[in-house]
N, C-alpha and C. Protein backbone atom coordinates (compact mmCIF):
# COMPACT_ATOMS: atom_id res chain seq x y z
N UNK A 1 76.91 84.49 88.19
CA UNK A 1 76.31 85.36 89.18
C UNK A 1 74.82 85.11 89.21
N UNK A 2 74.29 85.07 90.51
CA UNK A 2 72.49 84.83 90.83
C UNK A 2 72.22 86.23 91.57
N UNK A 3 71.37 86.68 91.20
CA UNK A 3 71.32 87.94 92.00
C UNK A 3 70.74 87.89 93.30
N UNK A 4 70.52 86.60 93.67
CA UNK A 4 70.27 86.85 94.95
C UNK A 4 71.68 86.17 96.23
N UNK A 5 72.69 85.70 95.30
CA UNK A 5 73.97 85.37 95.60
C UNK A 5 74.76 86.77 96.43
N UNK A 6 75.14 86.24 97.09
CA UNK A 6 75.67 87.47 97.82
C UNK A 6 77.25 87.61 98.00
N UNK A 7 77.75 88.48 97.74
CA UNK A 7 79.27 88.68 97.94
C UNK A 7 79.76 89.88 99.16
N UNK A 8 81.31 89.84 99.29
CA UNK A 8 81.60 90.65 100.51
C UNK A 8 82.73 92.14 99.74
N UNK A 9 81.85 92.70 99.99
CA UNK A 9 83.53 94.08 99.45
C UNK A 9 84.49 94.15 101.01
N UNK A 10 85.34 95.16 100.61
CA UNK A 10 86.25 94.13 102.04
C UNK A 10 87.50 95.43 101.27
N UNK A 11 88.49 95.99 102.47
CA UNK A 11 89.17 96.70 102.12
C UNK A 11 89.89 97.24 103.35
N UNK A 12 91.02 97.74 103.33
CA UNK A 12 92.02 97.63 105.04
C UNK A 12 92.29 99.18 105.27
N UNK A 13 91.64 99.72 106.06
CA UNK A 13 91.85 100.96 106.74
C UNK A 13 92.64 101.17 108.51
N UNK A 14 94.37 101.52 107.95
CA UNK A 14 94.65 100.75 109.10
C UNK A 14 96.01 102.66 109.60
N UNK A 15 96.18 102.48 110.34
CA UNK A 15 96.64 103.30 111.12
C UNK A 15 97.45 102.89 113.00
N UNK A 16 98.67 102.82 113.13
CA UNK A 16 99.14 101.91 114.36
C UNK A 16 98.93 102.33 115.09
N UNK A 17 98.37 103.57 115.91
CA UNK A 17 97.28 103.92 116.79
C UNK A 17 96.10 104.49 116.96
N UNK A 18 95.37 104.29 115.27
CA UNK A 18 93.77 104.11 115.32
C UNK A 18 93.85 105.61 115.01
N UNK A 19 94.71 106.88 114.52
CA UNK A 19 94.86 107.95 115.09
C UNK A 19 94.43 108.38 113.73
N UNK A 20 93.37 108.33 112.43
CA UNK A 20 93.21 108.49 111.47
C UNK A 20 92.08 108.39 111.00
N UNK A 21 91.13 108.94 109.93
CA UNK A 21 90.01 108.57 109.46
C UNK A 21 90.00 108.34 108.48
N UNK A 22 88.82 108.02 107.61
CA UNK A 22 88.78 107.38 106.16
C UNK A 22 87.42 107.36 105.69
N UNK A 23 87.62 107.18 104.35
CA UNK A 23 86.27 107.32 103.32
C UNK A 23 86.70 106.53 102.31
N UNK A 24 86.08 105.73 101.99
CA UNK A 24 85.58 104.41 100.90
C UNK A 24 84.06 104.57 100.26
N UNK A 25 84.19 104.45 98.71
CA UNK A 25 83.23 105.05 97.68
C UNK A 25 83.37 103.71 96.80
N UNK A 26 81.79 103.72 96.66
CA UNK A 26 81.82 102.61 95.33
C UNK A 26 81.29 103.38 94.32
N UNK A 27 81.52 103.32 93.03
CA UNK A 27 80.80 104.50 92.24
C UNK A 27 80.61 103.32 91.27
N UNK A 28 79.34 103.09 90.56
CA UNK A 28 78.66 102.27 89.58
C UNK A 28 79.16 103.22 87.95
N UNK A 29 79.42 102.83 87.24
CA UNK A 29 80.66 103.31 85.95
C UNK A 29 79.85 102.87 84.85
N UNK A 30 78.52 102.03 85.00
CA UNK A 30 77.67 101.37 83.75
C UNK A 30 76.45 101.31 83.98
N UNK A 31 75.16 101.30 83.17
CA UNK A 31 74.19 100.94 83.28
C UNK A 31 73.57 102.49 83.30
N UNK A 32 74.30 103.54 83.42
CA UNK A 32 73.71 104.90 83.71
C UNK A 32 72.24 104.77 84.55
N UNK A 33 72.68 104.53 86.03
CA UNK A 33 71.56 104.13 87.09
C UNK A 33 72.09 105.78 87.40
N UNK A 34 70.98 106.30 88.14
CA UNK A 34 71.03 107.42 88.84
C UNK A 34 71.23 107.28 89.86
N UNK A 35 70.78 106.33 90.48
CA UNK A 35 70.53 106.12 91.64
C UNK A 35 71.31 105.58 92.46
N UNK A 36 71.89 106.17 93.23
CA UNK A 36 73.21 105.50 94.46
C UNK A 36 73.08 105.48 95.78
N UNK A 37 72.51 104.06 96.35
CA UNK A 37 72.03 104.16 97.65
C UNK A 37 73.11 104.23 98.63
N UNK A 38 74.20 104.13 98.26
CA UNK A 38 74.97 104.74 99.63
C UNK A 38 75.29 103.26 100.43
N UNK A 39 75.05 102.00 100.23
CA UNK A 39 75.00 101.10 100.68
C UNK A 39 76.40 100.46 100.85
N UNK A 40 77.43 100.81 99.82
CA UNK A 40 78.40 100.50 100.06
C UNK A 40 79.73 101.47 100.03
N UNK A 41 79.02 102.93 100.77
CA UNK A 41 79.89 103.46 101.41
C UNK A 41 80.06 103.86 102.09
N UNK A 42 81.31 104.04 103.19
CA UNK A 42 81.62 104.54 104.05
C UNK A 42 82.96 105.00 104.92
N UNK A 43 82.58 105.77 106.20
CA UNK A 43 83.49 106.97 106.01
C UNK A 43 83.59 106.81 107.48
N UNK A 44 84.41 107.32 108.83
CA UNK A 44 84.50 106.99 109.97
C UNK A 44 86.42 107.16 110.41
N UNK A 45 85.85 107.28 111.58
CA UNK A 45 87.75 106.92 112.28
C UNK A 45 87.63 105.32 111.99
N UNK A 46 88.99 105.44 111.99
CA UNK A 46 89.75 103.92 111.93
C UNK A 46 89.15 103.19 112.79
N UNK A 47 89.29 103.06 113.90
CA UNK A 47 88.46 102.38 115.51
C UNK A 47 87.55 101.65 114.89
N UNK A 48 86.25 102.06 114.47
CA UNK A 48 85.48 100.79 114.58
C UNK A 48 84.64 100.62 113.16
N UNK A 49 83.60 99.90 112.88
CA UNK A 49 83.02 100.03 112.00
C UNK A 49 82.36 101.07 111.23
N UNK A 50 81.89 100.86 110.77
CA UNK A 50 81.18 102.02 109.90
C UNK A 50 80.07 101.63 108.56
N UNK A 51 78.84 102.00 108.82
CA UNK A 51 77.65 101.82 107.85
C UNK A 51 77.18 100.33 107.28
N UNK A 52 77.72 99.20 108.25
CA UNK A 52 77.37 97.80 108.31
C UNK A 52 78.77 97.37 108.02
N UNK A 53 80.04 97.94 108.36
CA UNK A 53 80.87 97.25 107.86
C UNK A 53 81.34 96.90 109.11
N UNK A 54 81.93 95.64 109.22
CA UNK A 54 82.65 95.02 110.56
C UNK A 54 84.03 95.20 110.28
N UNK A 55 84.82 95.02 111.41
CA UNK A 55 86.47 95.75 111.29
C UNK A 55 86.62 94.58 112.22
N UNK A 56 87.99 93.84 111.43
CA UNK A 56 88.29 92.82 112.44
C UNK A 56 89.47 93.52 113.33
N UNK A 57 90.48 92.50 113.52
CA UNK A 57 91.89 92.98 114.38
C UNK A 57 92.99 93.35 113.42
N UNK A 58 93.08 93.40 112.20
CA UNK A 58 93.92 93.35 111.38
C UNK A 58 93.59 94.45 110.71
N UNK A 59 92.64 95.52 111.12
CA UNK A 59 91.74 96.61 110.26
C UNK A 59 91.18 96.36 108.80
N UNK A 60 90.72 95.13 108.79
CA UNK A 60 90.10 95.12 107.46
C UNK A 60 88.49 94.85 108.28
N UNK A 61 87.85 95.71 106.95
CA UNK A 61 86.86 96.31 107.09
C UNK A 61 85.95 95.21 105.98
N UNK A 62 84.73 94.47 105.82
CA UNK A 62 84.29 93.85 104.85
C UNK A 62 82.91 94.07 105.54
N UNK A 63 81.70 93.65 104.31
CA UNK A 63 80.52 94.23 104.72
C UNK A 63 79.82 92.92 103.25
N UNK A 64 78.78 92.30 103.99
CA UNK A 64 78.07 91.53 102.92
C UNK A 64 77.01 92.11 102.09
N UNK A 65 76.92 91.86 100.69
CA UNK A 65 76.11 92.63 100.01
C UNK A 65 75.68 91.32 99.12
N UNK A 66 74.09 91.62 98.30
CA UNK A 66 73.60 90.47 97.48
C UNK A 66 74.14 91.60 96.02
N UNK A 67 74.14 90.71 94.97
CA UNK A 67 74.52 91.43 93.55
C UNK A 67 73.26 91.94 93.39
N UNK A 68 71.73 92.18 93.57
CA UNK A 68 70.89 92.86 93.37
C UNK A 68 71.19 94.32 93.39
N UNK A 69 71.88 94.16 95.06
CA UNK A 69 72.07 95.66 96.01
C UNK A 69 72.82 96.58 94.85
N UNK A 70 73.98 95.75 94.55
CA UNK A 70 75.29 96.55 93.73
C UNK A 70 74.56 97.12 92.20
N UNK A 71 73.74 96.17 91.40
CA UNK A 71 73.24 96.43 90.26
C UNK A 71 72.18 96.98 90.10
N UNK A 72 70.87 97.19 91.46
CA UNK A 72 70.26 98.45 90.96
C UNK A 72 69.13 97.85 89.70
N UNK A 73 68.86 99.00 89.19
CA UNK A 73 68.03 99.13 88.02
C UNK A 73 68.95 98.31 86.88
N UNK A 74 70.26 97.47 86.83
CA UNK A 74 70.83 96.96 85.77
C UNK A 74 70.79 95.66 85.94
N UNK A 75 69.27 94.94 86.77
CA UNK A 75 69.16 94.01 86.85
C UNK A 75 68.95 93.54 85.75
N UNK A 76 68.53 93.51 84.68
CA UNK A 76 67.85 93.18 83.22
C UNK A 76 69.19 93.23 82.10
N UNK A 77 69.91 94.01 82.58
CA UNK A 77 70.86 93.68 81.85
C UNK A 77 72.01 92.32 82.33
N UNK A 78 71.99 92.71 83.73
CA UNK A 78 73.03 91.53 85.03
C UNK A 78 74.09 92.02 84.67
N UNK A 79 74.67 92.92 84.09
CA UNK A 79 76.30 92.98 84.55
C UNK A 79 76.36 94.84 84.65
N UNK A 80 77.45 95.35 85.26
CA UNK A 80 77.74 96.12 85.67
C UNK A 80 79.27 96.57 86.09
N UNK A 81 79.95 97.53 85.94
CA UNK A 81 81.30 97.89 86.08
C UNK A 81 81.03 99.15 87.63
N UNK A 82 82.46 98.89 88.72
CA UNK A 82 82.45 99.73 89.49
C UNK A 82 83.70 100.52 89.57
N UNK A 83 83.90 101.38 90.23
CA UNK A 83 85.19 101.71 90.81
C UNK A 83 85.11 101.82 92.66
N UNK A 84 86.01 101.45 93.06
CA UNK A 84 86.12 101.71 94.24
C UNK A 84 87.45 102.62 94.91
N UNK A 85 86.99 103.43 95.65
CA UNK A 85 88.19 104.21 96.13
C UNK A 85 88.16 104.51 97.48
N UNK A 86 89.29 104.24 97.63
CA UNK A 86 89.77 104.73 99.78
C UNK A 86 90.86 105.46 99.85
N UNK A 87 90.33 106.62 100.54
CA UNK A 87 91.45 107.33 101.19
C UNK A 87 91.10 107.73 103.00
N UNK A 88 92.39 107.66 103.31
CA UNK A 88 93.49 107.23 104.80
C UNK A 88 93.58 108.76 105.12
N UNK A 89 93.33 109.47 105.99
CA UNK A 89 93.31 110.78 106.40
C UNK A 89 94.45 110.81 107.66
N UNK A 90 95.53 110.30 108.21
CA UNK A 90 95.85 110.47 109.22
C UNK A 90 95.98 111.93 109.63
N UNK A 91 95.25 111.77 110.80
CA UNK A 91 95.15 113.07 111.56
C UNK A 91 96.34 113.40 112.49
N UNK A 92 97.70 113.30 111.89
CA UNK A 92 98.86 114.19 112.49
C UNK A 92 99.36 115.74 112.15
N UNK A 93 99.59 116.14 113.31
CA UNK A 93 100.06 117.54 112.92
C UNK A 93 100.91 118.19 113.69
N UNK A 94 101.71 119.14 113.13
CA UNK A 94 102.93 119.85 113.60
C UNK A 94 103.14 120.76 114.76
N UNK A 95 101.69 120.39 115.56
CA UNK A 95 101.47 121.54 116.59
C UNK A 95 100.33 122.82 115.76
N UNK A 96 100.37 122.66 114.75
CA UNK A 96 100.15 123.87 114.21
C UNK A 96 98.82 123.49 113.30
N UNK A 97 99.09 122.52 111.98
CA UNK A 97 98.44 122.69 111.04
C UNK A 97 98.36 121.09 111.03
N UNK A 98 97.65 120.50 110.55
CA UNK A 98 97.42 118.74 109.57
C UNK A 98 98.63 118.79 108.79
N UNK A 99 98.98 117.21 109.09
CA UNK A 99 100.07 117.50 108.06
C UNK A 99 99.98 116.45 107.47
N UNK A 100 99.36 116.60 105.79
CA UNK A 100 99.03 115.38 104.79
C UNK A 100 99.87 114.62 103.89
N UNK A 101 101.30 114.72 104.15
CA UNK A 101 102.14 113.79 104.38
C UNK A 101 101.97 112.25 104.17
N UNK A 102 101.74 112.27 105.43
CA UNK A 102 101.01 110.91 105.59
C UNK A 102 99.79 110.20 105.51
N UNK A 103 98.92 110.92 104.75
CA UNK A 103 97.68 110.79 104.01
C UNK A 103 97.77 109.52 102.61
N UNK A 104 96.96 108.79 102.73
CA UNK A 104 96.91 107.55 101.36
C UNK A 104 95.44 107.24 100.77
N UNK A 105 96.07 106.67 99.62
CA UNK A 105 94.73 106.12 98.79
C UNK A 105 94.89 105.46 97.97
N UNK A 106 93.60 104.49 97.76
CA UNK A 106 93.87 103.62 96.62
C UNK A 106 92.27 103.11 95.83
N UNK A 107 92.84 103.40 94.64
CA UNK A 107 91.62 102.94 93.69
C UNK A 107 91.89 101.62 93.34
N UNK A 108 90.45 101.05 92.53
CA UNK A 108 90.49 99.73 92.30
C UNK A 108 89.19 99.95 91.49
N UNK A 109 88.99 98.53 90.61
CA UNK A 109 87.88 98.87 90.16
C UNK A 109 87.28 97.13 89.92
N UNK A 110 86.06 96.75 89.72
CA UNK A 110 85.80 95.68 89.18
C UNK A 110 84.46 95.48 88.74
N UNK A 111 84.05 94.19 88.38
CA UNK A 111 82.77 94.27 87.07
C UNK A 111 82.31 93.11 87.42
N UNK A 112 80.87 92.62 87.43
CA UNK A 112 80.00 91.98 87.59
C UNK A 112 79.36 91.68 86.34
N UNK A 113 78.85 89.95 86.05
CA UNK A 113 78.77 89.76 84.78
C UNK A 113 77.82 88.61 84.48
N UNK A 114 76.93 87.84 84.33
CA UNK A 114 76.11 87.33 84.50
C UNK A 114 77.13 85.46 84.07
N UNK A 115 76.89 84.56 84.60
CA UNK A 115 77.98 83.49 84.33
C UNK A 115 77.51 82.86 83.07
């Protein structure tokens, strides 16, 4: 890893008539940085992008980032652990109420490490 090397996070928020919203979180798990610029998350209806992320035709969502961005103040050390999490809100309901049913999510996590 070069920290001025840049990588893509990338993740599929998909719904067969767009009829749903969503929120994707990167949470930094090492280095005890305080500081969370918000850079690689985001939240939106399905339809279109959201907070620099491009959405192709297949609903995957990816957004380019340099390893500086992700590591923060743990530049001096160069490595770092994340978690990432998405959850799928489909907005169906019974006439009446939301019905979260059909609501999803998925965690993941991964780590950055100096080569």
């Amino acid at each position: 890893m070069v920290l001025g090397s840049v990588l893509e996070l990338a993740f599929r928020a998909y719904h067969p008539n767009n009829f749903a919203d969503f929120s994707f979180t990167v949470q930094k798990g090492t280095c005890s940085d305080p500081v969370q610029t918000g850079a690689t998350n985001a939240s939106g209806m399905v339809i279109a992008g959201a907070n620099g992320y491009a959405r192709n035709f297949a609903s995957i969502y990816t957004k380019s980032l340099t390893f500086a961005d992700l590591l923060g103040i743990c530049t001096s050390e160069g490595k770092a652990a994340f978690a990432e999490y998405l959850y799928l809100n489909a907005l169906s309901t019974d006439g009446n109420s939301e019905l979260n049913a059909f609501d999803a999510s998925a965690l993941a996590a991964f780590a950055l490490e100096p080569m």
